[in-house]
Protein backbone atom coordinates (compact mmCIF):
# COMPACT_ATOMS: atom_id res chain seq x y z
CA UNK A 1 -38.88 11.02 -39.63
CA UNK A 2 -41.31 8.01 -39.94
CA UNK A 3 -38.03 5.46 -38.88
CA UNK A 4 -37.62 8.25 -35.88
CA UNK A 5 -41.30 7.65 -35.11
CA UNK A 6 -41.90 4.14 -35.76
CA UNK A 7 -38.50 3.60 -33.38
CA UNK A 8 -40.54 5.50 -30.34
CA UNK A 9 -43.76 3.81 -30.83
CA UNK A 10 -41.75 0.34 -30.57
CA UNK A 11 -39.30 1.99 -27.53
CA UNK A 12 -42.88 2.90 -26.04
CA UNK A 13 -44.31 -0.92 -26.86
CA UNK A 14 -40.97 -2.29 -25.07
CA UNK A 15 -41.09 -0.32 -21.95
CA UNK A 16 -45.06 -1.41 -21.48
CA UNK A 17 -43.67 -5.22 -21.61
CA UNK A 18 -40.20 -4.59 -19.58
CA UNK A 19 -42.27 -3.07 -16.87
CA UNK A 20 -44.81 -5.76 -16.33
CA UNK A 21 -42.21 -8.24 -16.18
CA UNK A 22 -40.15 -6.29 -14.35
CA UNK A 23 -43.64 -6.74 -11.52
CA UNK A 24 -43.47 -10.67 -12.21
CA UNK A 25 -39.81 -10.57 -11.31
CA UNK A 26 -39.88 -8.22 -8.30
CA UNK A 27 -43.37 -10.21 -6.83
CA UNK A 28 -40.74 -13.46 -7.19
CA UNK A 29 -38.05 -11.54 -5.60
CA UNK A 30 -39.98 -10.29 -2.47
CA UNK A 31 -41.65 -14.16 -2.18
CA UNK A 32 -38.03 -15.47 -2.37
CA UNK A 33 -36.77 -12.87 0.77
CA UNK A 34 -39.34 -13.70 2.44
CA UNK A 35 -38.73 -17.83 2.27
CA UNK A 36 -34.88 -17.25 2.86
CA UNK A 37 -35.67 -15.26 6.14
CA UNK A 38 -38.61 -17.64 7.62
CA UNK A 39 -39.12 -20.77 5.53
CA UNK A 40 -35.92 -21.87 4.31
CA UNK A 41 -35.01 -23.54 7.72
CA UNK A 42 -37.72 -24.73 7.87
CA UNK A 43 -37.47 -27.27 5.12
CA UNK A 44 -40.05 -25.98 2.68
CA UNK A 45 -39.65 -25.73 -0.88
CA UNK A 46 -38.71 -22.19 -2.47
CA UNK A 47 -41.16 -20.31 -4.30
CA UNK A 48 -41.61 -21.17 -8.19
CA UNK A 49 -39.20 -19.11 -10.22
CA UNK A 50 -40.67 -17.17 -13.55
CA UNK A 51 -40.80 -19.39 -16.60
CA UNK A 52 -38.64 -16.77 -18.84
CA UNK A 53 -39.30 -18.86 -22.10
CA UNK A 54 -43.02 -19.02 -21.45
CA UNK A 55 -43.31 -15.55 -20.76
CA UNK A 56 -41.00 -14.25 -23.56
CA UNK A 57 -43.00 -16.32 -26.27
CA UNK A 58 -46.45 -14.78 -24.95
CA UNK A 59 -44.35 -10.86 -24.92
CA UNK A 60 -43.00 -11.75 -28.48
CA UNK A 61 -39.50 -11.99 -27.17
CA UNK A 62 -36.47 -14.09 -26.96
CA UNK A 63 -35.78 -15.59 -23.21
CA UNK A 64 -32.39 -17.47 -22.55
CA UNK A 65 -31.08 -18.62 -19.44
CA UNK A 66 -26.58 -18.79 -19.26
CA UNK A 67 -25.02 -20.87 -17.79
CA UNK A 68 -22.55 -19.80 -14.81
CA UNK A 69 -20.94 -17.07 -16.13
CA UNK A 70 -17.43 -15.59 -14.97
CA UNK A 71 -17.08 -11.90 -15.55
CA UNK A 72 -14.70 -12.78 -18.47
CA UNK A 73 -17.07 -15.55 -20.14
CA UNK A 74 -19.99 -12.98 -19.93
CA UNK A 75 -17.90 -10.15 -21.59
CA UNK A 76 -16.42 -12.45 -24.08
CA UNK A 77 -20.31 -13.85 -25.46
CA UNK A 78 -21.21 -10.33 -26.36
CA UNK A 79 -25.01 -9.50 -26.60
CA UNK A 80 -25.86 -8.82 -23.08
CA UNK A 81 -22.15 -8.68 -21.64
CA UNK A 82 -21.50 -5.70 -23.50
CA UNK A 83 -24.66 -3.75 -22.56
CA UNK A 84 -25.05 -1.06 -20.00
CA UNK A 85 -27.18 1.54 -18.84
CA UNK A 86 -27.04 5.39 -18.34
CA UNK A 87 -26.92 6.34 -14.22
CA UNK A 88 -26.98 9.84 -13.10
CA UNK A 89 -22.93 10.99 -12.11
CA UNK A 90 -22.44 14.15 -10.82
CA UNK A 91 -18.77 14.22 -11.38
CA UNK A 92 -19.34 13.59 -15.12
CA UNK A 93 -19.23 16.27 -17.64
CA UNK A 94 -22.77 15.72 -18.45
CA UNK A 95 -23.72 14.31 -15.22
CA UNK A 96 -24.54 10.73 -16.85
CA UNK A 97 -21.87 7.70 -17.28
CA UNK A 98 -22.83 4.46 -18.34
CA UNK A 99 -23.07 1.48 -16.15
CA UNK A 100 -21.94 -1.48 -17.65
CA UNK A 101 -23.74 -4.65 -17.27
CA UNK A 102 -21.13 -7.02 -16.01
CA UNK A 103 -20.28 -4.26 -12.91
CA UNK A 104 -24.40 -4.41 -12.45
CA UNK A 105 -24.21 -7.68 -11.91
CA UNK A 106 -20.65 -9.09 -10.66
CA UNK A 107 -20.19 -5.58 -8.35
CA UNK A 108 -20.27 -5.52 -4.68
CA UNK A 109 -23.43 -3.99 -4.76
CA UNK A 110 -25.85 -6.20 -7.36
CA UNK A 111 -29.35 -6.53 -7.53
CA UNK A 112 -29.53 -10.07 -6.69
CA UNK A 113 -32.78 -11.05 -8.61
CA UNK A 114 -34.19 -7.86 -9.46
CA UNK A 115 -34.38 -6.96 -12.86
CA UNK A 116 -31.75 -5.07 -15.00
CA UNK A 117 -32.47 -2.90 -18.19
CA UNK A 118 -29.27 -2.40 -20.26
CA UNK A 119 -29.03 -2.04 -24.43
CA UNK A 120 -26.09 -2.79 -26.04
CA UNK A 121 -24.57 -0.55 -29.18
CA UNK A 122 -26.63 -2.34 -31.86
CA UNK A 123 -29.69 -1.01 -30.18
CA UNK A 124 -30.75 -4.58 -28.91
CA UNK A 125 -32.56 -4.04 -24.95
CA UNK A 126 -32.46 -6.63 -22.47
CA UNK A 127 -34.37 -7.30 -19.61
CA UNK A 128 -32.33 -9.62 -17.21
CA UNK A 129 -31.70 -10.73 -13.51
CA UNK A 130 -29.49 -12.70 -11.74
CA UNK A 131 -30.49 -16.06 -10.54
CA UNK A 132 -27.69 -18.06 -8.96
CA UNK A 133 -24.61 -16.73 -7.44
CA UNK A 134 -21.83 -19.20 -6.58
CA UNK A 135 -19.47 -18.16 -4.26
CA UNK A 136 -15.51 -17.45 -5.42
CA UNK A 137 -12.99 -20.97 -5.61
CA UNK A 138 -10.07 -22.05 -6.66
CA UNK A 139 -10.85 -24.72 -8.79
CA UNK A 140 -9.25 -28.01 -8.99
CA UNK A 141 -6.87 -29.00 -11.87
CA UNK A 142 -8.84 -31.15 -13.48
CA UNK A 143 -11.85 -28.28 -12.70
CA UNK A 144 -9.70 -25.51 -14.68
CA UNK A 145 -8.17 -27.86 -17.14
CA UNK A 146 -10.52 -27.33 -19.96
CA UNK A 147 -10.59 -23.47 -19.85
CA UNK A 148 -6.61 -23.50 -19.11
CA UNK A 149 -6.23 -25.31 -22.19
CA UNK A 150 -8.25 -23.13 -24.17
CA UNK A 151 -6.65 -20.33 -23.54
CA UNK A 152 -3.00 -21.80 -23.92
CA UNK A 153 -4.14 -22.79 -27.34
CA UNK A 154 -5.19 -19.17 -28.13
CA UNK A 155 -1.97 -17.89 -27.15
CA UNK A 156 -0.18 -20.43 -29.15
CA UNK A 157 -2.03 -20.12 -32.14
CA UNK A 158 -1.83 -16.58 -32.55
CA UNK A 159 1.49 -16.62 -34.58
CA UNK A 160 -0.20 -18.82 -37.23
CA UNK A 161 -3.32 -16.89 -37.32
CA UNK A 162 -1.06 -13.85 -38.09
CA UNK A 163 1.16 -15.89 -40.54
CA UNK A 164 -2.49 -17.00 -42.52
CA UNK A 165 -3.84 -13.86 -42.15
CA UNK A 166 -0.85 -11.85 -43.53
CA UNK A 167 -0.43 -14.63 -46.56
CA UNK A 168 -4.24 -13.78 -47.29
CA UNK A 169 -3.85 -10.16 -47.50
CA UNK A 170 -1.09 -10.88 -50.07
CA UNK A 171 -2.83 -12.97 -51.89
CA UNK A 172 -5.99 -10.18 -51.75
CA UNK A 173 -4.03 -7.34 -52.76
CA UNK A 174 -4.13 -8.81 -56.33
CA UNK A 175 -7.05 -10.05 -56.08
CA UNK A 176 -10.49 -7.69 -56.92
CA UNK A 177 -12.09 -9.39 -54.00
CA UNK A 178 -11.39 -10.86 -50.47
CA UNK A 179 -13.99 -13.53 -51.62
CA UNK A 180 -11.62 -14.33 -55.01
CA UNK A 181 -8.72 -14.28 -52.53
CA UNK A 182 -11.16 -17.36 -50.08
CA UNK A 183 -11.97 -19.04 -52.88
CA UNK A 184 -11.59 -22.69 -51.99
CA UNK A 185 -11.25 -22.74 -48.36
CA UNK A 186 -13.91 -23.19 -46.68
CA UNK A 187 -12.51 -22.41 -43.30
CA UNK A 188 -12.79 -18.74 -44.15
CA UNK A 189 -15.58 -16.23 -44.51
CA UNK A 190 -15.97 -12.44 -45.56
CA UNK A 191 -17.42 -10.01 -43.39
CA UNK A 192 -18.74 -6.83 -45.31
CA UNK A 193 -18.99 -4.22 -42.11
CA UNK A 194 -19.98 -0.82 -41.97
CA UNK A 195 -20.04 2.01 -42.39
CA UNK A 196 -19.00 2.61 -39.16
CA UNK A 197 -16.80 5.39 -36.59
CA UNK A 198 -13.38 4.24 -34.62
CA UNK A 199 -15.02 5.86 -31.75
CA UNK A 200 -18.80 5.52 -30.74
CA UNK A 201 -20.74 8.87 -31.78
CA UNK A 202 -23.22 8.65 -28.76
CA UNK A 203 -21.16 7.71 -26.30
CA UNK A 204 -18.15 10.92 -27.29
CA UNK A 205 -21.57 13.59 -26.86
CA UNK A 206 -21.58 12.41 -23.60
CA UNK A 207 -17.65 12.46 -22.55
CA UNK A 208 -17.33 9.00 -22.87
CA UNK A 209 -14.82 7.47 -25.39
CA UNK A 210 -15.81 3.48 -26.73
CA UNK A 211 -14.96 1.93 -29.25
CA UNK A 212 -17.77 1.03 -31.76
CA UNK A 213 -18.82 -2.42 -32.25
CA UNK A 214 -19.36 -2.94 -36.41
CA UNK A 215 -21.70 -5.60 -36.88
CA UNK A 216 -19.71 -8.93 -37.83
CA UNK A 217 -16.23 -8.01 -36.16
CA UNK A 218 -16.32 -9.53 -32.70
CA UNK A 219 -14.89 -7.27 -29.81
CA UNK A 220 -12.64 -4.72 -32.04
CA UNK A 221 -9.94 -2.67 -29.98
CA UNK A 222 -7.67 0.04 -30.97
CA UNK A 223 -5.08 -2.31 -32.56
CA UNK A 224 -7.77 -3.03 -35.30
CA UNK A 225 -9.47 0.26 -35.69
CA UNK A 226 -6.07 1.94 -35.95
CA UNK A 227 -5.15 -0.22 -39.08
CA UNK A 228 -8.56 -0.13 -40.86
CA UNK A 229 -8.47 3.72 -40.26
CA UNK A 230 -4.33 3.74 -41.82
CA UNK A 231 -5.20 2.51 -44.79
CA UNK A 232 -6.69 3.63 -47.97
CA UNK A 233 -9.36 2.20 -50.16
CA UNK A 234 -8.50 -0.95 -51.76
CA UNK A 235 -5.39 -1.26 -49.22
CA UNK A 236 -5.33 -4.32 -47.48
CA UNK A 237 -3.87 -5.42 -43.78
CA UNK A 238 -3.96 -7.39 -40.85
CA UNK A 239 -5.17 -6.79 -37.47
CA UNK A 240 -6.04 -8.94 -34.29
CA UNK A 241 -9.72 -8.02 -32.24
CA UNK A 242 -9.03 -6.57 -28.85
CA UNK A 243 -8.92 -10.33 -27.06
CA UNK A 244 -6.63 -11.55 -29.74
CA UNK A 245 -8.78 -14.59 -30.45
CA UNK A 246 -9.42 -13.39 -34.31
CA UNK A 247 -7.02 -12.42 -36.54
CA UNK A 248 -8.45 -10.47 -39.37
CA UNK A 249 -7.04 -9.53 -42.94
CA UNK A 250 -8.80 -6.36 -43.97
CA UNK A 251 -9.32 -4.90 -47.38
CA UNK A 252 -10.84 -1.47 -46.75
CA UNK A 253 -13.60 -0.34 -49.18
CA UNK A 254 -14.18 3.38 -48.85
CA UNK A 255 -13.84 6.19 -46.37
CA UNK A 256 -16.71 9.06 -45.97
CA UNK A 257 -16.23 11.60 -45.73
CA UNK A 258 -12.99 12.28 -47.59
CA UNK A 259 -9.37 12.96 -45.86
CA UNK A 260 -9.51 16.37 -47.30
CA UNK A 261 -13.37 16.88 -46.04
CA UNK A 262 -12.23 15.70 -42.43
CA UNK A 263 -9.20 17.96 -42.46
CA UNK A 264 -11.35 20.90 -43.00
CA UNK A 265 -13.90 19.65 -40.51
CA UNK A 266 -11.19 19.79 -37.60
CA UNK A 267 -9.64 23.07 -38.53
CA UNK A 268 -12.84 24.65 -38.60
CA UNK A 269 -13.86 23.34 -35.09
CA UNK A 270 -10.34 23.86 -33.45
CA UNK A 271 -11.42 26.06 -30.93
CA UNK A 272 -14.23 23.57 -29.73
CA UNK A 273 -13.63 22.86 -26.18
CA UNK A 274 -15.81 19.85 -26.52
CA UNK A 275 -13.79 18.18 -29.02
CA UNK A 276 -10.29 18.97 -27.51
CA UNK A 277 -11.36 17.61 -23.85
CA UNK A 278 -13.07 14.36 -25.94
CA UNK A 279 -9.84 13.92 -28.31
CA UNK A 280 -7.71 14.27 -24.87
CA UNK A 281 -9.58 11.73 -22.83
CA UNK A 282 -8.06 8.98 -24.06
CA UNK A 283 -4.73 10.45 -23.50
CA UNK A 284 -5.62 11.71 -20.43
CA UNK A 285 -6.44 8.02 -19.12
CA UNK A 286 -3.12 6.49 -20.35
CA UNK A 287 -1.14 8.87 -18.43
CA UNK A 288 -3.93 7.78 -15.21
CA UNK A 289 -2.81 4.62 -15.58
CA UNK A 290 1.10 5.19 -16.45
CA UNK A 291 1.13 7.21 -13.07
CA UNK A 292 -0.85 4.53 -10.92
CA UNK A 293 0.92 1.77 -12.18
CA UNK A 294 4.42 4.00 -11.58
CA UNK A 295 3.92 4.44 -7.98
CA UNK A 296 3.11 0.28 -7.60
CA UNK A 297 6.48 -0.22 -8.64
CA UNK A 298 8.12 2.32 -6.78
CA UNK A 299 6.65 1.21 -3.43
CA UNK A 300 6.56 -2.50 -4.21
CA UNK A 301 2.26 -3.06 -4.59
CA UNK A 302 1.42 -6.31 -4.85
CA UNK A 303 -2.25 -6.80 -5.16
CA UNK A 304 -3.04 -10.27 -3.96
CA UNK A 305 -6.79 -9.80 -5.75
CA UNK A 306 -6.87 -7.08 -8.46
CA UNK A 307 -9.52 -4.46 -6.95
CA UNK A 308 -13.02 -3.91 -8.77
């Protein structure tokens, strides 16, 4: 009860500060409309943008500024690229889906600079807006070379990473600890996450089926939630992240509740609805895209840019 209350007072504290910068940014925004339309031609100098550092250090919070983000860069930082918000949908079960950040901002229809509110799964709330939007290019060679080369080094390293990882598990399953099994290379570091769900509580009461994001594993997909949840405690495996940059050798601790505890747990709520349509979703989106992707073979679809 007192963490319950001490959380609302702070949520209240928050909302006070979003919402007078939230009237900084939209005074900026309406000053900067208004120069674009009559002054900009005119050869005078745009109005001053907010000073987000100055301003965040006076609020008691933490202002950064990217740098030109893709949709894929902003997704792959974490933090604010894997935020979102709650928008009324009637077509949802509960009439509320979550808007994720990235569509906010790199969709059709973005704010320009007037300011977001998103929170990610860790609880963390962010205030944001967007303030430069270069248009689509194809870059140069020597433009795309860096980032090319990045990710051709990812690819190619991923057989290693599983090779290392794999020699580390067998080295850990005789160890007592993944930290005995390190000892010595420094390249290395243990991770102790959880407890935590395959699937995101919150998100399944409202229809919606994510993934949870354990503190310390970065970007988990089913691949590794399906072999932390296979094994038993003191088992150990391997598993890559969902963007197969990390390849992780996992030594699972303990499970709560019990096998037998969950067993009895389903079987009692079998007839639940709720739970059948939730533990069908996922299904029910694989076959979506199975059929979708069916009839672009069968009538020869070639999308020249993949639609948002």
């Amino acid at each position: 009860i007192r963490n319950q209350l001490a959380r609302e007072r702070a949520e209240a504290k928050v909302d006070i500060i979003f919402d007078r910068l939230s009237a900084d940014v939209a005074g900026y925004n309406e000053s900067y409309a208004l120069w674009q339309a009559r002054e900009k031609a005119r050869g005078i100098d745009p109005p001053k943008a907010p000073d987000v550092e100055a301003i965040a250090k006076v609020q008691g919070l933490v202002g950064a500024r990217s740098e030109l983000w893709s949709e894929m860069d902003a997704r792959e930082a974490g933090g604010i690229g894997t935020s979102g918000t709650l928008v009324r949908d009637p077509s949802s079960r509960f009439g509320v889906r979550e808007q994720p950040w990235v569509a906010m901002v790199y969709g059709q229809a973005s704010p320009g600079v007037r300011p977001m509110r998103t929170s990610d799964r860790e609880g963390n709330r962010y205030l944001s807006w967007r303030v430069e939007d270069r248009p689509e290019f194809t870059p140069t060679f020597e433009q795309a070379r860096a980032s090319v080369e990045k990710a051709w080094r990812i690819v190619e390293g991923r057989a290693a990473a599983r090779a290392k990882a794999e020699a580390l598990a067998a080295k850990a399953a005789g160890a007592e600890s993944l930290e005995g099994a390190i000892a010595g290379d420094d390249s290395l570091q243990v991770v102790k996450a959880g407890p935590f769900f395959w699937i995101n509580p919150q998100a399944a009461m409202m229809g919606m089926v994510q993934i949870s994001q354990p503190t310390g594993i970065v970007i988990p997909g089913d691949e590794f939630m399906a072999k932390v949840f296979s094994l038993r405690p003191g088992e150990v495996g391997v598993a890559f992240n969902e963007p197969k940059d990390v390849c992780y050798c996992i030594r699972l601790i303990d499970v709560e509740p019990s096998e037998e505890t969950l067993k009895e747990r389903f079987v009692s709520r079998r007839g639940d609805p709720g739970m059948a349509a939730a533990a069908a979703q996922e299904a029910r989106m694989r076959a979506l895209r199975g059929w979708v992707e069916d009839l672009e073979a069968r009538y020869g679809v070639e999308w020249l840019r993949k639609p948002r």
